[in-house]
PDB file of N, CA and C in Angstrom:
ATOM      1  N   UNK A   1       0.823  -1.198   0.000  1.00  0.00           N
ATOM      2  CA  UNK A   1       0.000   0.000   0.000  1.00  0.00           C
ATOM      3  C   UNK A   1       0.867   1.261   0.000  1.00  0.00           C
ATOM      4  N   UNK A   2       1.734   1.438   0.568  1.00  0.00           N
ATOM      5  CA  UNK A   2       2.976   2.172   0.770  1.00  0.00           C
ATOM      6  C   UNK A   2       3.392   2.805  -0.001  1.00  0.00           C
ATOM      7  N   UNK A   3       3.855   1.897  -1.318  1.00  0.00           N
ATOM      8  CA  UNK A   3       4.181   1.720  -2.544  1.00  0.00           C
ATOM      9  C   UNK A   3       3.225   2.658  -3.402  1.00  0.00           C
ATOM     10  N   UNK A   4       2.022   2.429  -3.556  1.00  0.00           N
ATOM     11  CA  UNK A   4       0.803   2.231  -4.310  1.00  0.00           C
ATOM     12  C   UNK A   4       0.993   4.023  -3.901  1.00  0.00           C
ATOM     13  N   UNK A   5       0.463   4.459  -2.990  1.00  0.00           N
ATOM     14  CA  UNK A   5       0.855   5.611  -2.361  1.00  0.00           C
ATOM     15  C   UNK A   5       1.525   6.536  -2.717  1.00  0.00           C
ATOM     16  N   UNK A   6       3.299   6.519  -2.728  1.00  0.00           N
ATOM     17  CA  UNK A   6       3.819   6.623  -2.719  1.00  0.00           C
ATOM     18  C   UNK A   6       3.912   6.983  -4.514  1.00  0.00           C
ATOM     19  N   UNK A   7       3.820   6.251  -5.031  1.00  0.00           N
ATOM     20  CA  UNK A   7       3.931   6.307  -6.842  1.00  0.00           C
ATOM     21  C   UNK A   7       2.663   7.236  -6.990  1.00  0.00           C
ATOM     22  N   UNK A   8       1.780   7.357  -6.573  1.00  0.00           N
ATOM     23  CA  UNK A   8       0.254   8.393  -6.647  1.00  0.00           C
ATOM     24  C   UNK A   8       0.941   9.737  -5.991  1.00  0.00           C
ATOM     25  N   UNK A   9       1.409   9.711  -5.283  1.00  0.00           N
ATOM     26  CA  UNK A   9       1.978  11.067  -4.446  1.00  0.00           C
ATOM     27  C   UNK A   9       2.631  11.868  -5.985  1.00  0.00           C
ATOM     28  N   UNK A  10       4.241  10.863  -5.996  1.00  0.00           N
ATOM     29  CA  UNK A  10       4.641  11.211  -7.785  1.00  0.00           C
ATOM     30  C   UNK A  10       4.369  11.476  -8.763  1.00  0.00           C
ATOM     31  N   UNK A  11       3.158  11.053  -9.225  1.00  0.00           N
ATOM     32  CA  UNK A  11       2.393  11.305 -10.314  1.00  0.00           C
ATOM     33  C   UNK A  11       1.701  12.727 -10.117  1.00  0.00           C
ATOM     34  N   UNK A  12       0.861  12.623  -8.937  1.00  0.00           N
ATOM     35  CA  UNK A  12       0.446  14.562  -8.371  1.00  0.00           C
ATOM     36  C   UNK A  12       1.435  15.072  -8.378  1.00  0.00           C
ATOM     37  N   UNK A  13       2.650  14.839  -7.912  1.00  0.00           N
ATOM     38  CA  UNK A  13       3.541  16.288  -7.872  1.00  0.00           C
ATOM     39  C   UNK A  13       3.907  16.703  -9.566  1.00  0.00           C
ATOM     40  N   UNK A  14       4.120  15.584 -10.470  1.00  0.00           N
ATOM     41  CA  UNK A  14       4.110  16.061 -11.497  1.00  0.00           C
ATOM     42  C   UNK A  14       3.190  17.033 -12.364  1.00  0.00           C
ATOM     43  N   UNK A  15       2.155  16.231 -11.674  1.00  0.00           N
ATOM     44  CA  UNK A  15       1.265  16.822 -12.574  1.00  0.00           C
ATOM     45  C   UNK A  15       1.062  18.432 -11.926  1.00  0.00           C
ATOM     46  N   UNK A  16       1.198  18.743 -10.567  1.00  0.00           N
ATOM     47  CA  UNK A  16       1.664  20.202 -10.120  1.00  0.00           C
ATOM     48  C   UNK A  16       2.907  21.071 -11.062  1.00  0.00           C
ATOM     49  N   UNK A  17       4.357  20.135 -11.100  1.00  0.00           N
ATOM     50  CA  UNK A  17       4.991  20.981 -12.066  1.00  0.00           C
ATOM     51  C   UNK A  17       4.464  21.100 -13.099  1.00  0.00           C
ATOM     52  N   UNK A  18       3.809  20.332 -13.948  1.00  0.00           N
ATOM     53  CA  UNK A  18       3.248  20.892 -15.519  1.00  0.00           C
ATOM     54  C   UNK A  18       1.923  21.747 -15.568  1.00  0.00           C
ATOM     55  N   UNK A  19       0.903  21.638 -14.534  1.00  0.00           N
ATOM     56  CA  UNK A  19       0.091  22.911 -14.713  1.00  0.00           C
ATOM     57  C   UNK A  19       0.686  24.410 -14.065  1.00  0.00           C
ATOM     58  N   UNK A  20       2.022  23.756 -13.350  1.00  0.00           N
ATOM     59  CA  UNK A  20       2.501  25.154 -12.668  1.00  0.00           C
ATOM     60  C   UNK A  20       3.214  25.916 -13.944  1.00  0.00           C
ATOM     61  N   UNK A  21       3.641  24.972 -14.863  1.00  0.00           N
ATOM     62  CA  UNK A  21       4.571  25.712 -15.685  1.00  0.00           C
ATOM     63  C   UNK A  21       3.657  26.543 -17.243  1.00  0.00           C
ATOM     64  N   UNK A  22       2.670  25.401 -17.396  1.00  0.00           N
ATOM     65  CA  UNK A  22       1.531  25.607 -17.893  1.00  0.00           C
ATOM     66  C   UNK A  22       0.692  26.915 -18.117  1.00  0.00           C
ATOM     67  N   UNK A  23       0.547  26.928 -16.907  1.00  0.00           N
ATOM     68  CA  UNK A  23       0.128  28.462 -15.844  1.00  0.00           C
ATOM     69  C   UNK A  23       1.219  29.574 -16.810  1.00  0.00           C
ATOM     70  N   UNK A  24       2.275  29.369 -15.671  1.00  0.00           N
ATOM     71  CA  UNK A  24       3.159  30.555 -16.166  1.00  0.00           C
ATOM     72  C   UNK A  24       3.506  31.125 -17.700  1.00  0.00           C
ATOM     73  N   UNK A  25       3.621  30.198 -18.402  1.00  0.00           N
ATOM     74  CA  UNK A  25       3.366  30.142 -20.020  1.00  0.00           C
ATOM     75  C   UNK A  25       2.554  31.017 -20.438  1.00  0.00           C
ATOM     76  N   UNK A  26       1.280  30.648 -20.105  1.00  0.00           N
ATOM     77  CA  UNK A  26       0.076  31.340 -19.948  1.00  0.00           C
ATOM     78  C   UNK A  26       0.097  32.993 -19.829  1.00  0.00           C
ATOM     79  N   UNK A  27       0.847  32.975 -18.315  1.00  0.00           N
ATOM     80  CA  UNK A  27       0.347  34.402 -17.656  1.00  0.00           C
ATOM     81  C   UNK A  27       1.815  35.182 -18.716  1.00  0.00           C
ATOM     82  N   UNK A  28       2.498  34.352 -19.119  1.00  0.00           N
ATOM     83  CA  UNK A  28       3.920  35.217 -19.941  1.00  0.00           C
ATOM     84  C   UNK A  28       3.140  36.012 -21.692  1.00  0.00           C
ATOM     85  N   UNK A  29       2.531  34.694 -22.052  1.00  0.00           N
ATOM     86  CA  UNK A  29       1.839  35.250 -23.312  1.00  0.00           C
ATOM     87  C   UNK A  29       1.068  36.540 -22.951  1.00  0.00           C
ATOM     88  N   UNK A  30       0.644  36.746 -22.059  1.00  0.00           N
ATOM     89  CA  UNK A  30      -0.441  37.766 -21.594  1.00  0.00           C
ATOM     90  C   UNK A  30      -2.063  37.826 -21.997  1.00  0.00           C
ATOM     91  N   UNK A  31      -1.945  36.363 -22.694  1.00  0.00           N
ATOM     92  CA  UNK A  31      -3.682  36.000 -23.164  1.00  0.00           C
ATOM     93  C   UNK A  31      -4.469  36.080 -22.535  1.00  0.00           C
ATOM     94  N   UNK A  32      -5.843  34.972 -22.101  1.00  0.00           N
ATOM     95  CA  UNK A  32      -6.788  34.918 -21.393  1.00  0.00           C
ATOM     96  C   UNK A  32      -6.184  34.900 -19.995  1.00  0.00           C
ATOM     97  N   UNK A  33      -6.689  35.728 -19.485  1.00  0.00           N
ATOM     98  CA  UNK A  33      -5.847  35.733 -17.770  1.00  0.00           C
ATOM     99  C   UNK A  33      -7.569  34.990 -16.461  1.00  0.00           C
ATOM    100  N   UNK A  34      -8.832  34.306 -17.253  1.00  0.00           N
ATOM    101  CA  UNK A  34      -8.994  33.394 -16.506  1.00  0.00           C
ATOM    102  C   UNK A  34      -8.488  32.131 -16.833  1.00  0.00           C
ATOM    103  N   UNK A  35      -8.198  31.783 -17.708  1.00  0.00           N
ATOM    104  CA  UNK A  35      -7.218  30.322 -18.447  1.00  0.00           C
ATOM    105  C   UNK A  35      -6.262  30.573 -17.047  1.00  0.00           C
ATOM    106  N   UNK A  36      -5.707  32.136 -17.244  1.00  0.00           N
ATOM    107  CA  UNK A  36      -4.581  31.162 -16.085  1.00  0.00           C
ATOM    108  C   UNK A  36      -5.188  31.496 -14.659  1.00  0.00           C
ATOM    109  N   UNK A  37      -6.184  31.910 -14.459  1.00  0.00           N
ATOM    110  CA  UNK A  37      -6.458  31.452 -12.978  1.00  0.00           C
ATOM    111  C   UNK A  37      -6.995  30.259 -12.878  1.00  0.00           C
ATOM    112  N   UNK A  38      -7.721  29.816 -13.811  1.00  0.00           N
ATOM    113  CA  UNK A  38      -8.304  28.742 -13.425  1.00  0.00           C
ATOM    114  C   UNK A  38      -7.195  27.334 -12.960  1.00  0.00           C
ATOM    115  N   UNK A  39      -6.085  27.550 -14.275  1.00  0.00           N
ATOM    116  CA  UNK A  39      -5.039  26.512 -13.987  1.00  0.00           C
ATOM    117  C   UNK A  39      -4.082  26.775 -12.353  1.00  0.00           C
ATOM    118  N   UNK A  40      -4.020  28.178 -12.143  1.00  0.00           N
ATOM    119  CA  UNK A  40      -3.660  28.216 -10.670  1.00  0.00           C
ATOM    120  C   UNK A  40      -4.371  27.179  -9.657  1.00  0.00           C
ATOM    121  N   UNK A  41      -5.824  27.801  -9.357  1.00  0.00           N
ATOM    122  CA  UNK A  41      -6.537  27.050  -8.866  1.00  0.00           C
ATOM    123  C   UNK A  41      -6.876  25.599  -8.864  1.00  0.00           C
ATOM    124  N   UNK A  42      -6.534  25.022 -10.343  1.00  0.00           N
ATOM    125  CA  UNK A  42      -6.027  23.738 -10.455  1.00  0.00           C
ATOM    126  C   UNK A  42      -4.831  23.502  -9.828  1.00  0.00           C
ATOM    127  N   UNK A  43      -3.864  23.948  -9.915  1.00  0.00           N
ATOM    128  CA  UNK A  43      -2.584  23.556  -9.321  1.00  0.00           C
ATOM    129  C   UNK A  43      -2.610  23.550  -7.707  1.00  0.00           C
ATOM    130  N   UNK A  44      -3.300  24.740  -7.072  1.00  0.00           N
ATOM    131  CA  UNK A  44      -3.721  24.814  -5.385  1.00  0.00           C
ATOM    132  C   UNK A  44      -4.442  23.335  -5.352  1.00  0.00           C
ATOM    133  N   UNK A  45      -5.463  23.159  -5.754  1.00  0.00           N
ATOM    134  CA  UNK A  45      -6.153  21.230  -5.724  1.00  0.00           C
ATOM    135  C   UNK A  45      -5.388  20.421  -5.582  1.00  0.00           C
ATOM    136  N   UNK A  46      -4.268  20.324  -6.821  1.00  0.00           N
ATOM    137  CA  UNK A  46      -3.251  19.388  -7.026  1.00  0.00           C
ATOM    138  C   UNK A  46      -2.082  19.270  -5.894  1.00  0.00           C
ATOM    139  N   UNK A  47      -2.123  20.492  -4.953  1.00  0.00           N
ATOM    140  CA  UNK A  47      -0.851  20.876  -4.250  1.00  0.00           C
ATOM    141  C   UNK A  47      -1.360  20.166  -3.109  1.00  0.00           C
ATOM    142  N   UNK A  48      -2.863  20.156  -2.508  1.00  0.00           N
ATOM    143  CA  UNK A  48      -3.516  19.365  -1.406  1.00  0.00           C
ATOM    144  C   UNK A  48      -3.530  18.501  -1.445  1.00  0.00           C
ATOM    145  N   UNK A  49      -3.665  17.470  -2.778  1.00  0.00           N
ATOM    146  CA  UNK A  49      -3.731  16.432  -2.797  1.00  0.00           C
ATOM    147  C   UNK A  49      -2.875  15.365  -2.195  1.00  0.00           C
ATOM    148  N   UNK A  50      -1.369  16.465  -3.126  1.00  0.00           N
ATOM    149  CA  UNK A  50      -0.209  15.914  -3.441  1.00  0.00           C
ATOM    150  C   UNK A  50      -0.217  15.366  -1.423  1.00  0.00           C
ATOM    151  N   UNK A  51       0.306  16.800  -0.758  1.00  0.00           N
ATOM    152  CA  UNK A  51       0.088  16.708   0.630  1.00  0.00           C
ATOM    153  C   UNK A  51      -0.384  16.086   1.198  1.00  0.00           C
ATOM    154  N   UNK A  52      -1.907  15.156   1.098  1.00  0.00           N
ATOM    155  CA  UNK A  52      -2.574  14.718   1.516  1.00  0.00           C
ATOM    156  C   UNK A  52      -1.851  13.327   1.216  1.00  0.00           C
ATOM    157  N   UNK A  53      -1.436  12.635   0.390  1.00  0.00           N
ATOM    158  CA  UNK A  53      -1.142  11.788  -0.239  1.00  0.00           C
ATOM    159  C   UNK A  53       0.353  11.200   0.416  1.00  0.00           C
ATOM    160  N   UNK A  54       1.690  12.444   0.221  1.00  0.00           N
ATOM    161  CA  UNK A  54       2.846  12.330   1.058  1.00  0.00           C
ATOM    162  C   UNK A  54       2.590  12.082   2.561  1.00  0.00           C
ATOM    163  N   UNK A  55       1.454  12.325   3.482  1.00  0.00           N
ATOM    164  CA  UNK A  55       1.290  12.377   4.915  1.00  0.00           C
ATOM    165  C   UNK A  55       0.956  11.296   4.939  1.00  0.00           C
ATOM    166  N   UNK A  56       0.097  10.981   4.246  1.00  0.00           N
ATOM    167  CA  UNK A  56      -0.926   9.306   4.129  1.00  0.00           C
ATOM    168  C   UNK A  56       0.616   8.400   3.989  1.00  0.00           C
ATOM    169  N   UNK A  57       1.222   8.896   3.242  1.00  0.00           N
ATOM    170  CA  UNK A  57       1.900   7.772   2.627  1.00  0.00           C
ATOM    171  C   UNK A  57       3.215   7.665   4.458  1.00  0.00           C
ATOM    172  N   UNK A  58       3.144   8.953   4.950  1.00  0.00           N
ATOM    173  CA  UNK A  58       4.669   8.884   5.781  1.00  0.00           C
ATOM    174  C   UNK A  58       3.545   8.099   7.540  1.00  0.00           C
ATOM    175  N   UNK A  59       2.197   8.347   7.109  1.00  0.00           N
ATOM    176  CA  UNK A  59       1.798   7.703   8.486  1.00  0.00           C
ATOM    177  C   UNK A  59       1.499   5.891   8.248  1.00  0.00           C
ATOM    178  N   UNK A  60       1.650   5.669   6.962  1.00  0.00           N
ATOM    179  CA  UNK A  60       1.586   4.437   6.512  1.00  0.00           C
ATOM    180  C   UNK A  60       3.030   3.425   7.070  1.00  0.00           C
ATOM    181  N   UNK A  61       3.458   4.015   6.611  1.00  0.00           N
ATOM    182  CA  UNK A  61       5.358   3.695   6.668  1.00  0.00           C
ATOM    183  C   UNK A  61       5.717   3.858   7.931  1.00  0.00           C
ATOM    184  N   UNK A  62       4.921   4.366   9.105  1.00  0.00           N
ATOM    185  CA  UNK A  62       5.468   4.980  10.251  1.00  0.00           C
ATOM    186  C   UNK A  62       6.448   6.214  10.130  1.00  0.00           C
ATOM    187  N   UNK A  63       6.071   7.164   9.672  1.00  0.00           N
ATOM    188  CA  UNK A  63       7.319   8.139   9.122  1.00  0.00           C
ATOM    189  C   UNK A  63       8.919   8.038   8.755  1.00  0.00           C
ATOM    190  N   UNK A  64       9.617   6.773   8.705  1.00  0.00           N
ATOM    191  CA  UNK A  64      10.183   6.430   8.334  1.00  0.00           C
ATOM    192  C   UNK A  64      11.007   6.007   9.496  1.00  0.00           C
ATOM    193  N   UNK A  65      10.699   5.466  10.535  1.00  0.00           N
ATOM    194  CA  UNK A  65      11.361   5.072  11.715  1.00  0.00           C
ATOM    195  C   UNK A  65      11.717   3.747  11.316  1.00  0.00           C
TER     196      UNK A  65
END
């Protein structure tokens, strides 16, 4: 389960760097500026998750004792 966890944690944080960078792309072109809030606000979701996911995973493991 640990494992399972642990590889899901990875996959969210990625997917945080690519709407984070996504985002910024975005806000650099100077285009639609809700496109890039909305992807912010996607990325804040993705950032809880991620969190939610690393804690799950370090109370699983016993924090690494």
């Amino acid at each position: 389960m640990s494992s399972f966890t642990t590889v899901l944690a990875l996959i969210v944080m990625g997917l945080v760097a690519l709407v984070l960078v996504r985002g910024l792309f975005n806000m650099m072109k100077g285009t639609d500026a809700n496109k890039s809030n909305k992807l912010m606000q996607l990325r804040l979701m993705l950032q809880a998750v991620a969190i939610v996911l690393i804690m799950l995973t370090l109370w699983i493991t016993g924090g690494g004792r």
